[in-house]
N, C-alpha and C. Protein backbone atom coordinates (compact mmCIF):
# COMPACT_ATOMS: atom_id res chain seq x y z
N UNK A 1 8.19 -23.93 6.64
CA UNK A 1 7.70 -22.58 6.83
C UNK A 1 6.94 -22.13 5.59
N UNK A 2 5.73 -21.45 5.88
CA UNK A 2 4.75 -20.80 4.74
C UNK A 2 6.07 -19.94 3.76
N UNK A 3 5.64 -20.15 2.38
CA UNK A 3 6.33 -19.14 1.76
C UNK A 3 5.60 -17.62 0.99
N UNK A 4 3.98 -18.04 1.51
CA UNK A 4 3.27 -16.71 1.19
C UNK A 4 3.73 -15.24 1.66
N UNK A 5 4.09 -14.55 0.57
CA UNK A 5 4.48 -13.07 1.36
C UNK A 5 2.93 -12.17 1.46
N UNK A 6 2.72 -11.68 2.58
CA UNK A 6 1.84 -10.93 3.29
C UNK A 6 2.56 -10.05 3.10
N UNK A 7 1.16 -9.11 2.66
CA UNK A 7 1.37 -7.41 2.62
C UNK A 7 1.65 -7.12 3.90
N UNK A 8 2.35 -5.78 4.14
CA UNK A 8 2.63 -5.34 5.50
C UNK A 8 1.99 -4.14 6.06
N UNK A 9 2.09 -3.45 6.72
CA UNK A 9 1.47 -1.93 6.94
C UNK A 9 2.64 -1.23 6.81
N UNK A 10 2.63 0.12 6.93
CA UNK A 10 3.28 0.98 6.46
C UNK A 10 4.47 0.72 7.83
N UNK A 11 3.96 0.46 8.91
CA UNK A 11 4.81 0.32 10.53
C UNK A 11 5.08 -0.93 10.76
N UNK A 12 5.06 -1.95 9.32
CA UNK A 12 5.54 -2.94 9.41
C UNK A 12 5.18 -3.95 9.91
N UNK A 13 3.70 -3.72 10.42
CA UNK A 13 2.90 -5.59 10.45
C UNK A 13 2.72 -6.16 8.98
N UNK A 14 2.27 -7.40 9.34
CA UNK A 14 2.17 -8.01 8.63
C UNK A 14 0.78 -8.29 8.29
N UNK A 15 -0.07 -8.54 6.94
CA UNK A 15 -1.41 -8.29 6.86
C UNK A 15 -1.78 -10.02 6.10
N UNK A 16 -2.58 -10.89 7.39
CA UNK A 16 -2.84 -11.96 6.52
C UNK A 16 -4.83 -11.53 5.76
N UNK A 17 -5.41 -10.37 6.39
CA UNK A 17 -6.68 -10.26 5.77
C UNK A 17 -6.16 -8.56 5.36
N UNK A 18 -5.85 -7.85 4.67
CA UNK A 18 -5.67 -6.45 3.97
C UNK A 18 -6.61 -6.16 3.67
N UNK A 19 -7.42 -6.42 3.54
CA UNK A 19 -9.11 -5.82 3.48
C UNK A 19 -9.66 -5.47 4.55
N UNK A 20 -9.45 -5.97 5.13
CA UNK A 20 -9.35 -5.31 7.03
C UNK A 20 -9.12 -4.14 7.16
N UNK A 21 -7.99 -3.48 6.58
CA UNK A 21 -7.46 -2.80 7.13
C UNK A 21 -7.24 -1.45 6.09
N UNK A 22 -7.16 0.23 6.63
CA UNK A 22 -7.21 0.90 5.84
C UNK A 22 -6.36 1.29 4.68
N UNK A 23 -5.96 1.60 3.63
CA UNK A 23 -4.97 1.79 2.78
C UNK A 23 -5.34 2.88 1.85
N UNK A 24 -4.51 3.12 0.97
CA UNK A 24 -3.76 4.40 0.43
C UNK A 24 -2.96 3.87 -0.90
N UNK A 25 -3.19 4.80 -1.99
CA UNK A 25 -2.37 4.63 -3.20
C UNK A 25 -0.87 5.74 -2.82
N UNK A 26 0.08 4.84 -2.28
CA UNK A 26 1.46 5.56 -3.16
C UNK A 26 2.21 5.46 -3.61
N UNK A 27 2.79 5.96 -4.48
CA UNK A 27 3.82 6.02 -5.73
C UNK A 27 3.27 4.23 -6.22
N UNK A 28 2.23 4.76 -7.09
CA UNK A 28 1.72 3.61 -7.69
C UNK A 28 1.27 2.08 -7.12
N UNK A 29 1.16 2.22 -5.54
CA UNK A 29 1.49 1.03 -4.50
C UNK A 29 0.53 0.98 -4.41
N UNK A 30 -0.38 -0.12 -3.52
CA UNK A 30 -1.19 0.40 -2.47
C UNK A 30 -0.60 0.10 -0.83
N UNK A 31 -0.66 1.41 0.19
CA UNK A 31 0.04 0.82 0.69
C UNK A 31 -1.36 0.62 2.08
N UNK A 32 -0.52 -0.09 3.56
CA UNK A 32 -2.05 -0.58 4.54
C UNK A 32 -1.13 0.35 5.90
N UNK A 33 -2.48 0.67 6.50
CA UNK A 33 -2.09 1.41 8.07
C UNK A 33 -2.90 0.40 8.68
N UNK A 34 -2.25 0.48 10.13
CA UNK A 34 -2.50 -0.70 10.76
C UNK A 34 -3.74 0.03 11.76
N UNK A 35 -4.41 1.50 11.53
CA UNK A 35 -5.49 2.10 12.08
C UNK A 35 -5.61 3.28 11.23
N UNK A 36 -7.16 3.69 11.24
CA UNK A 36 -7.38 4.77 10.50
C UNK A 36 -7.10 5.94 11.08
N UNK A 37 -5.97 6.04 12.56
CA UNK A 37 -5.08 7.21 12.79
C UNK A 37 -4.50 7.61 12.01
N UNK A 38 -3.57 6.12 11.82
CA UNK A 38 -2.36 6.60 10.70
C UNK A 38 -2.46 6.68 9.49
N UNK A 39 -3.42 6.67 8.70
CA UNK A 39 -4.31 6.92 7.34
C UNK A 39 -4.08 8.16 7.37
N UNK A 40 -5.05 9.07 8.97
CA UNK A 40 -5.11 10.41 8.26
C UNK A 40 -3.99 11.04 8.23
N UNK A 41 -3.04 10.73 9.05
CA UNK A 41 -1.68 11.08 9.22
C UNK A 41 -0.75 11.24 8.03
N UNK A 42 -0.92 10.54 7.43
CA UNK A 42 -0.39 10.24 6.23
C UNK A 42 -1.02 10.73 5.19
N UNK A 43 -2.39 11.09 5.05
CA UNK A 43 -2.90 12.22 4.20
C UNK A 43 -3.01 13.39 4.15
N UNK A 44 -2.05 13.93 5.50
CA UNK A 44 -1.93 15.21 6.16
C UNK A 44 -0.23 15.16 5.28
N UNK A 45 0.21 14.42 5.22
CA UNK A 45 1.76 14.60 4.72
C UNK A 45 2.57 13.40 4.60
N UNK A 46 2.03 12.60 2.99
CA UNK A 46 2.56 11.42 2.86
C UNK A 46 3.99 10.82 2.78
N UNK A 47 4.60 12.14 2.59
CA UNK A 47 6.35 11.83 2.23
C UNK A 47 6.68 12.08 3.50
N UNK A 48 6.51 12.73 4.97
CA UNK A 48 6.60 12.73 5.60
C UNK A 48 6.44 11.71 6.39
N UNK A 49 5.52 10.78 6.60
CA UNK A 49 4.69 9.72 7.36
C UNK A 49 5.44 8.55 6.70
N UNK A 50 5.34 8.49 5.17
CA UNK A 50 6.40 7.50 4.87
C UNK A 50 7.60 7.57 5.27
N UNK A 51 8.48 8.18 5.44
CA UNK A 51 10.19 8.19 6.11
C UNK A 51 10.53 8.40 7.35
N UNK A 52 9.46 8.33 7.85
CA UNK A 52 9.25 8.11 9.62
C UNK A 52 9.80 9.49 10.59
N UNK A 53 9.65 11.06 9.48
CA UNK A 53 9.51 12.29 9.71
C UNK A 53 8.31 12.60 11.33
N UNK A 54 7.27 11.70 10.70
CA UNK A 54 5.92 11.84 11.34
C UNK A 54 5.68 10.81 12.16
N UNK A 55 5.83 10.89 13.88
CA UNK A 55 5.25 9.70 14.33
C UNK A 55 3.85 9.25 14.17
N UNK A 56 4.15 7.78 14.25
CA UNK A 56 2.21 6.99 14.40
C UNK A 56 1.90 7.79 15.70
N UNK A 57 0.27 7.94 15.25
CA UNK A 57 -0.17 8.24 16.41
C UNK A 57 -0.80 7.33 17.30
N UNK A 58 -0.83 7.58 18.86
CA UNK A 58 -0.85 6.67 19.45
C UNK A 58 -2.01 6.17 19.75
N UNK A 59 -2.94 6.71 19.03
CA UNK A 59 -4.56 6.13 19.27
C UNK A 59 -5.11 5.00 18.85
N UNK A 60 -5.36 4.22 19.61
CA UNK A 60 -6.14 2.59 19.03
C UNK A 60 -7.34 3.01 19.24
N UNK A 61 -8.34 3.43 19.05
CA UNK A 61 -9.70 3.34 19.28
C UNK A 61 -10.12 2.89 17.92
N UNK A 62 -9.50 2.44 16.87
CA UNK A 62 -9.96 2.01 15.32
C UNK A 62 -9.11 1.04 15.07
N UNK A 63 -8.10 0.35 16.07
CA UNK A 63 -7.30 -0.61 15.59
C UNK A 63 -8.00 -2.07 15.68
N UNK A 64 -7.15 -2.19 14.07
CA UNK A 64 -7.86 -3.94 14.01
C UNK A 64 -7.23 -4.88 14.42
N UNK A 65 -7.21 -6.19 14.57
CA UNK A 65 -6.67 -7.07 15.09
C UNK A 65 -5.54 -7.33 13.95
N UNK A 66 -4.24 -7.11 14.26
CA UNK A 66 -2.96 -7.13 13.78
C UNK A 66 -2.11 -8.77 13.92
N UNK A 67 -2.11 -8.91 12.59
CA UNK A 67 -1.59 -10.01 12.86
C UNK A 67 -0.06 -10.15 12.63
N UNK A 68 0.75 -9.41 13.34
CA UNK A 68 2.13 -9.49 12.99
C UNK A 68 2.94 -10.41 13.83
């Protein structure tokens, strides 16, 4: 089994291209959304969106191919 650890998204895929995909500095991280829904979501109220206060929203019209 690969022992490369892949970044994940904030909802817990797994990211083998992270440049793909949108991201965010927090608490010194960078962290990845698996669509630029949940980007803005999370710039509307990051401590919220991080502790799963805030559901993902359910829109794919910007989702990338997820490789989880």
């Amino acid at each position: 089994m690969d022992s490369i650890n892949f970044p994940k998204t904030v909802c817990g895929g797994t990211l083998r291209e992270p440049s793909k995909y949108p991201s965010a500095v927090y608490g010194n991280e960078i962290v990845y959304f698996c669509t630029r829904s949940c980007l803005r979501e999370f710039e509307k109220n990051p401590e919220g969106f991080i502790s799963g206060e805030i559901e993902h929203p359910l829109e794919d019209d910007d989702l990338e191919e997820n490789n989880v």
